[in-house]
Protein backbone atom coordinates (compact mmCIF):
# COMPACT_ATOMS: atom_id res chain seq x y z
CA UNK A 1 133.19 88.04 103.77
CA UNK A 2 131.30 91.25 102.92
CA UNK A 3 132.90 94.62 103.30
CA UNK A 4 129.98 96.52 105.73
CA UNK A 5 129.34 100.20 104.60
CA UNK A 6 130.19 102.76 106.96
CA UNK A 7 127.55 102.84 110.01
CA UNK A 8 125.16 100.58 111.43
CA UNK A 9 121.88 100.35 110.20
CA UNK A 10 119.05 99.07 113.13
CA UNK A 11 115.32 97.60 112.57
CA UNK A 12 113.13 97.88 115.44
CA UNK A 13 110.37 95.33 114.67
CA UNK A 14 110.84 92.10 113.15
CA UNK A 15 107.88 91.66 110.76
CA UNK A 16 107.23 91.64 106.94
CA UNK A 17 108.17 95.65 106.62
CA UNK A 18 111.09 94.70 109.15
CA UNK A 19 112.08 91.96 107.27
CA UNK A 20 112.40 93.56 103.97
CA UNK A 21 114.14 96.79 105.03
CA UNK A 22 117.00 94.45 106.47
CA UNK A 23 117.17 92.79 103.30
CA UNK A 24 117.34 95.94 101.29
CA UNK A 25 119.78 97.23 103.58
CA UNK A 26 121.98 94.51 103.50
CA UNK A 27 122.01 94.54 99.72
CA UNK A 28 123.47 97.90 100.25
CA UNK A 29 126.46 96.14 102.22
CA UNK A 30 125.28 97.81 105.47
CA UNK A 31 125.19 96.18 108.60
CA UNK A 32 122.12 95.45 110.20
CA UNK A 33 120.76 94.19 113.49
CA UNK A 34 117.36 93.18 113.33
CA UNK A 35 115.41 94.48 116.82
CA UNK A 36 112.29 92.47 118.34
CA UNK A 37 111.35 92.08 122.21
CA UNK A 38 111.06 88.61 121.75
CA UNK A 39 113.78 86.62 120.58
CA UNK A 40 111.76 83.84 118.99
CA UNK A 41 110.44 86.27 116.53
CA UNK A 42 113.70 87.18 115.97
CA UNK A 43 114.62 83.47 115.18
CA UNK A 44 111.80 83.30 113.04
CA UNK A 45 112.77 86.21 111.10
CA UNK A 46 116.37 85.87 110.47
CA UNK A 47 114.94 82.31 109.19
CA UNK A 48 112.74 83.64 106.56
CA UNK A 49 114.96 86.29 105.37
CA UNK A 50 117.76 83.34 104.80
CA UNK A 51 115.02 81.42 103.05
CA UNK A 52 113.66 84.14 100.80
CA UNK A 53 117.32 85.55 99.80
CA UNK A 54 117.97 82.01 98.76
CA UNK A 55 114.46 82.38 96.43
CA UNK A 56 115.99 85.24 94.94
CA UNK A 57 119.24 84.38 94.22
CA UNK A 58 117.96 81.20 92.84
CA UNK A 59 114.99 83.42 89.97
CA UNK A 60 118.68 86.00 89.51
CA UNK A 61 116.63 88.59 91.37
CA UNK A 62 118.84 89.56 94.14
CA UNK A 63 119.54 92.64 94.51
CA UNK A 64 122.85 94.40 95.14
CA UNK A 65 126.87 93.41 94.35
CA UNK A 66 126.71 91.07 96.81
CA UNK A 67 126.32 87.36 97.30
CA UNK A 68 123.70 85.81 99.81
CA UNK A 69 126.11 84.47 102.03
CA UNK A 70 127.54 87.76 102.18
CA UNK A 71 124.41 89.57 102.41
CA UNK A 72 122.93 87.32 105.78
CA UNK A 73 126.13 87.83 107.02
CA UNK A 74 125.33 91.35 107.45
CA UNK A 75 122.08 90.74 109.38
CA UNK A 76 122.02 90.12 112.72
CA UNK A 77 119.58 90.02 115.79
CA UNK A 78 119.32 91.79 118.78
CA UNK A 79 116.71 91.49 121.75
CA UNK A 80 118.37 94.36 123.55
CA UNK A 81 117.61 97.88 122.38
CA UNK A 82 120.44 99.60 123.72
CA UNK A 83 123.10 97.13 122.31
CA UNK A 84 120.83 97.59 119.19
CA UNK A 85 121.55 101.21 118.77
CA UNK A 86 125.68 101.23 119.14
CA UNK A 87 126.88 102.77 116.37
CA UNK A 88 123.80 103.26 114.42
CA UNK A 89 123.45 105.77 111.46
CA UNK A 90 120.15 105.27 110.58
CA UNK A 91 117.23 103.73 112.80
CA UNK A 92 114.05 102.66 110.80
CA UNK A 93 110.98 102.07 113.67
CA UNK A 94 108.74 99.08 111.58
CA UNK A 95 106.26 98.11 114.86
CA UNK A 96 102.60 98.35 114.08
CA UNK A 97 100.58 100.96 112.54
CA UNK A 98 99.64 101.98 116.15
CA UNK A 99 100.44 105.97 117.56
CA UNK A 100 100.76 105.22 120.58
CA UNK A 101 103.15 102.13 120.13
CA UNK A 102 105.22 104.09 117.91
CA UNK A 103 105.59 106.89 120.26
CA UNK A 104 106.45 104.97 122.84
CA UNK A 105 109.36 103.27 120.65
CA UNK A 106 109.84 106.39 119.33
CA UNK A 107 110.67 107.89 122.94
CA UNK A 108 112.44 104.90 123.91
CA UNK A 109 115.20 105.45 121.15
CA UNK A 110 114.55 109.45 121.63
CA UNK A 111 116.27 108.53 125.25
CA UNK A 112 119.71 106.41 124.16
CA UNK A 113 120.43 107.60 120.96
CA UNK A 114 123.22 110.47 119.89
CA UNK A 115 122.52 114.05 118.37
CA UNK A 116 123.65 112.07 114.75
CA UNK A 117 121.82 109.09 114.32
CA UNK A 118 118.48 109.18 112.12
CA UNK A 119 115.65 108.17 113.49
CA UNK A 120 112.91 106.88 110.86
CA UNK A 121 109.47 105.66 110.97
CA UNK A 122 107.85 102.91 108.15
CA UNK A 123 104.29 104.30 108.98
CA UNK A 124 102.04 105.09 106.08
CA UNK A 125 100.17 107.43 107.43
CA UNK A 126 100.63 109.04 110.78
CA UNK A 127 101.38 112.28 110.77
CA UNK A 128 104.90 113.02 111.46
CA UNK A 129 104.19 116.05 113.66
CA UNK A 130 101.86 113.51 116.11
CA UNK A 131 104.48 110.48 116.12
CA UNK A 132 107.54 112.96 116.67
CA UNK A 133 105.92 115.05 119.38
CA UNK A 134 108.38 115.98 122.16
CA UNK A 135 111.03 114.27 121.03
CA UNK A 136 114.68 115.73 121.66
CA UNK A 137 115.63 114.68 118.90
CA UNK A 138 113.12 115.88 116.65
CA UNK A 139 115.25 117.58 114.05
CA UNK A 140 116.77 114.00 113.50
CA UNK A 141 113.24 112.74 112.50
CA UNK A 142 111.35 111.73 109.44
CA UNK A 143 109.17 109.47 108.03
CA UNK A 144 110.30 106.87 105.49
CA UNK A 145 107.21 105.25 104.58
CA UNK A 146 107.43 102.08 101.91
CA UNK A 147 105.47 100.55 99.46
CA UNK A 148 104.14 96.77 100.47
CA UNK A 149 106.84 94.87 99.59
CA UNK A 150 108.81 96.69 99.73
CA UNK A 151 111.68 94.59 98.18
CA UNK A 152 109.91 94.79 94.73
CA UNK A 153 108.29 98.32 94.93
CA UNK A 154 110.89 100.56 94.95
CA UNK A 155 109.11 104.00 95.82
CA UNK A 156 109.70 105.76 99.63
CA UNK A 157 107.91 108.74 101.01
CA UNK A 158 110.17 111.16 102.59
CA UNK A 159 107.64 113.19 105.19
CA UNK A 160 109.60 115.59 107.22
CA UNK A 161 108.54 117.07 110.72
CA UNK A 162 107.88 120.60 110.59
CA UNK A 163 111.26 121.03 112.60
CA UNK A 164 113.06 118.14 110.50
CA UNK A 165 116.18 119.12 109.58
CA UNK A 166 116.81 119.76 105.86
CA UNK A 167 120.11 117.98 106.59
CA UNK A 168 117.88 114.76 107.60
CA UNK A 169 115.99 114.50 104.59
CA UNK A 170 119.15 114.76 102.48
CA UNK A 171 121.12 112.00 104.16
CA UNK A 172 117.83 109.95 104.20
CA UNK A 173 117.43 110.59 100.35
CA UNK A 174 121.18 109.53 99.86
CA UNK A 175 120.79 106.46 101.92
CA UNK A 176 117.49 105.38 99.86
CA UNK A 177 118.58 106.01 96.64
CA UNK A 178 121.99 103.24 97.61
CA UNK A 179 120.09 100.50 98.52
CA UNK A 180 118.07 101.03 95.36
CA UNK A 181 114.57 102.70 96.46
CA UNK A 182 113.42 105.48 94.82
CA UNK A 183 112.67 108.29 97.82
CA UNK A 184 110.43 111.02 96.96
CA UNK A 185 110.32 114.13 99.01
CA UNK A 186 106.84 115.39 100.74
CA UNK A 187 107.47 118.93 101.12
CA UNK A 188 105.31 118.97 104.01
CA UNK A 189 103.08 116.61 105.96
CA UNK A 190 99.57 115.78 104.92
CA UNK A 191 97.32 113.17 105.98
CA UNK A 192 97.59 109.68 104.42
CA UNK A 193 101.12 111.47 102.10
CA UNK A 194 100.70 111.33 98.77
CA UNK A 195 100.03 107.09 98.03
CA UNK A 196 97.24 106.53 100.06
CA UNK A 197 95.91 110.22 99.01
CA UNK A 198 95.95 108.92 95.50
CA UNK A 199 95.14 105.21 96.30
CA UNK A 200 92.36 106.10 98.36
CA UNK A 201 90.90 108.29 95.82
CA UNK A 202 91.11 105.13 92.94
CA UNK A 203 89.51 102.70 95.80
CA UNK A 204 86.60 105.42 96.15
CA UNK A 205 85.39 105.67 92.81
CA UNK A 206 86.61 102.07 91.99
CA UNK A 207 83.56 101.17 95.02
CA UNK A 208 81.08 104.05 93.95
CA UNK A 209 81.08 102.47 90.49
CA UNK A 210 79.96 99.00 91.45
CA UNK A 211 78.13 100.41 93.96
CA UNK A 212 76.00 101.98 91.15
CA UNK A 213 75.99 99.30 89.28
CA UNK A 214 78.36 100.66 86.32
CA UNK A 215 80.76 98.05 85.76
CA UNK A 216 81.61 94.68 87.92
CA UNK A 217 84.02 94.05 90.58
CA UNK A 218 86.23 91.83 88.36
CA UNK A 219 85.90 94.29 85.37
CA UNK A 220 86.69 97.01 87.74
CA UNK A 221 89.85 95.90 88.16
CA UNK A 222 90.59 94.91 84.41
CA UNK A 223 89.78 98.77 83.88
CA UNK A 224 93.34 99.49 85.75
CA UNK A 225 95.34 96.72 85.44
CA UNK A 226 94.91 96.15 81.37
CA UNK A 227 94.46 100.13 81.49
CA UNK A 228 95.54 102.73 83.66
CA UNK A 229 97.87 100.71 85.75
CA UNK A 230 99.73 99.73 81.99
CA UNK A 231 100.55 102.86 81.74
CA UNK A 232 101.13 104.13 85.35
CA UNK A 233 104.02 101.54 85.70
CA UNK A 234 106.11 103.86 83.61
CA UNK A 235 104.72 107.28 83.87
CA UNK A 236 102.53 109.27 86.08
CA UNK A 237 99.42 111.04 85.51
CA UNK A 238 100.77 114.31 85.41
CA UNK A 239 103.30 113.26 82.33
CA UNK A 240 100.15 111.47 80.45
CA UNK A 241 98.37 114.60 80.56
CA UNK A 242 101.62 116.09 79.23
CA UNK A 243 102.40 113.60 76.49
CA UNK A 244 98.72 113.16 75.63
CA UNK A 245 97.96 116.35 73.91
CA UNK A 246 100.63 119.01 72.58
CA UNK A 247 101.83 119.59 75.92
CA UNK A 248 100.24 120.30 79.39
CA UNK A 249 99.01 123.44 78.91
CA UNK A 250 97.30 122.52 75.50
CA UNK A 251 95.79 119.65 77.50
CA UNK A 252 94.30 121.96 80.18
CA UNK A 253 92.69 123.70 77.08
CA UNK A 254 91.22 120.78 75.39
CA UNK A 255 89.97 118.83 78.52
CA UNK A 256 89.94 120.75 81.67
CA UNK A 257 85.87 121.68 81.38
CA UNK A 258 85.33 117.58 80.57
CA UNK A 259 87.47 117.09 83.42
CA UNK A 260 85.44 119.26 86.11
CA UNK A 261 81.71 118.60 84.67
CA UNK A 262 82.92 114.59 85.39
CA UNK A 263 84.33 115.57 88.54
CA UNK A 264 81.12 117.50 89.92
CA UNK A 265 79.56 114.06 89.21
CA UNK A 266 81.57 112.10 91.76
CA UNK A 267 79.34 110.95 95.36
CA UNK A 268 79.75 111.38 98.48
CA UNK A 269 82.71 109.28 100.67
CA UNK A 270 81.35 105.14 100.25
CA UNK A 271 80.86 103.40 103.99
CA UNK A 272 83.16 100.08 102.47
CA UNK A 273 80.51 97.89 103.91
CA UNK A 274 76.78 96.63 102.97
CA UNK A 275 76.03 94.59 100.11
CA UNK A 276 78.54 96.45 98.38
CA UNK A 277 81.20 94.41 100.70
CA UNK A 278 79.62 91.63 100.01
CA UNK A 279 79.24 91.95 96.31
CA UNK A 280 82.97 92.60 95.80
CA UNK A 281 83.62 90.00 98.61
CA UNK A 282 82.23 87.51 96.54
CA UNK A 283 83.50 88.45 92.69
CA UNK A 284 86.89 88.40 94.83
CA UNK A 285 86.66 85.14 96.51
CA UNK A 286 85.37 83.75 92.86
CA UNK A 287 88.81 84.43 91.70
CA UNK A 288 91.20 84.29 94.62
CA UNK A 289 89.56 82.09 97.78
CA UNK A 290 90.61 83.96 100.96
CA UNK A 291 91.79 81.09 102.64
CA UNK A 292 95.43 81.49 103.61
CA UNK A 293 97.07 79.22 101.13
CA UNK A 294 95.59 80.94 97.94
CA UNK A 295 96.31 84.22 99.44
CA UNK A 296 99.44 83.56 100.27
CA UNK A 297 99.86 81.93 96.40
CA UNK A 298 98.60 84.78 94.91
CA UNK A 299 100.64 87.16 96.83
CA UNK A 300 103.42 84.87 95.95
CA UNK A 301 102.61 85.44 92.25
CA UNK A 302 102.10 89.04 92.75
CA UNK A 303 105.46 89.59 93.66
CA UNK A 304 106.87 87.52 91.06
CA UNK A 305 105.23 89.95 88.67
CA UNK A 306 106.11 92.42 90.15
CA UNK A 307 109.76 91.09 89.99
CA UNK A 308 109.70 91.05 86.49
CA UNK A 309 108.43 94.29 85.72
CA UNK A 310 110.87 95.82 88.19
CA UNK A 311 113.83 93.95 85.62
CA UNK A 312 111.66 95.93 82.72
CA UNK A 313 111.78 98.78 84.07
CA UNK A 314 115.60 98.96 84.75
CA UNK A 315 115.98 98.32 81.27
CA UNK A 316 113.67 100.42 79.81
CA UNK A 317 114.84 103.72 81.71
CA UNK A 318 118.18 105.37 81.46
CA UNK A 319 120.44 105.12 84.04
């Protein structure tokens, strides 16, 4: 049987983000009990996380030391949040991208829990300073905020409260970096963190430029994924600037006035609705129906990909 790491590890909320944090967890040999009100979902979640460690072990893509039989042995559910929480180190809140849901949670565990236990959020963009709010245990807070999946994107945002704890991020980094994520810290809180800040802006111009009829949907998205996105899997944008003149500062020279006239050209905030919608609606749907059995078979592919490039990427970078 499988050795459990030192502390407990608890999910509150059973669903895909749930789901996937108890897997990663338990790849880091640390015990986990899975938290739901309902124990049918719990059922139905302990079922599919048996069922997709299986997939993986079966494509050699499981991660961690140990086996999958030693792995589920580490999960467990619990419909009781108090028995949840006994000897928990680290608590990682995964209910619905709702405030006032995730403050209530959040107070819930603020109530039973000891001054050494972490309490984490999966949100992806409340602000830590609105979910935390009157907590008692506010110094013990933080954000941990994945990227969907989770299992095969390895990056978390670290987003402290203003009265985190510096002592909270650390052990947060630490625990990240065992089960294999790769934690970056937010120095302080801004809205939407740094992903969706830099997703959002992509989606933008991505919409103003079909919107202005400059390129197509579908050749929209060949632009980043046979482009940009080639490149972005290894490095960021900062280090292409870097590497793609004689340094950073000799790229400033050479492009920063190209870089700002461009910029000044950029419209105003798109609605995301119209005949735009429908335009991209449709070059979508031409290539991916949004039924729920080629969605599902696309975002079944999708992670395969992403699967292997995760396998490339170990290989490519020192350890």
């Amino acid at each position: 049987m499988a050795c459990a790491a030192a502390g407990g590890v608890v999910i509150v909320g059973s669903g895909l983000i749930g789901r996937s944090w108890a897997m990663l967890f338990a790849s880091g040999g640390f015990k986990v009990k899975l938290y739901d009100i309902e124990q049918q979902q719990i059922t139905i979640a302990l079922e599919n996380i048996r069922r997709e460690l299986k997939l993986l072990e079966q494509t050699g893509s499981l991660k961690g030391s140990l086996s999958v039989e030693e792995q589920l042995s580490l999960i467990s559910g619990c419909s009781n949040i108090q028995e949840a929480v006994e000897g928990a180190m680290h608590i990682q809140e995964c209910v619905p991208e709702n405030l006032e849901l995730k403050k209530k949670i959040l107070a819930q565990l603020d109530r039973i829990v000891d001054d050494s236990v972490i309490l984490s959020s999966s949100s992806s963009c409340l602000l830590p300073s609105k979910l935390f709010a009157g907590l008692v245990h506010v110094k013990q807070c933080i954000v941990a905020h994945p990227v969907n999946p989770p299992y095969y994107v390895p990056l978390v945002e670290l987003v402290p409260h203003p009265e985190t704890a510096p002592a909270t991020v650390d052990r947060t980094h630490a625990l990240m970096r065992k089960i294999g994520q790769c934690p970056v810290r937010l120095l302080k809180e801004v809205d939407g963190f740094a992903l969706n800040r830099l997703q959002y802006a992509v989606i933008s111009e991505a919409w103003r430029l079909v919107e202005d009829g400059v390129v197509s949907p579908s050749d929209l998205d060949l632009v980043m994924s046979e482009g940009l996105g080639m490149r972005y899997a290894f490095i960021g944008p900062l280090e292409t600037m870097h590497l793609n003149a004689e340094g950073m500062l000799n790229y400033c020279d050479r492009y920063s006035e190209g870089m700002k006239r461009v910029l000044k050209t950029f419209g105003p905030i798109p609605e995301f609705s119209g005949s735009t919608a429908g335009k991209v609606n449709q070059a979508m749907c031409m290539k991916v129906p949004d039924d729920p059995e080629h969605l599902a078979a696309r975002r079944q592919w999708r992670d395969e990909c992403l699967m292997r490039l995760s396998k490339l990427k170990s290989q490519m970078q020192p350890q």
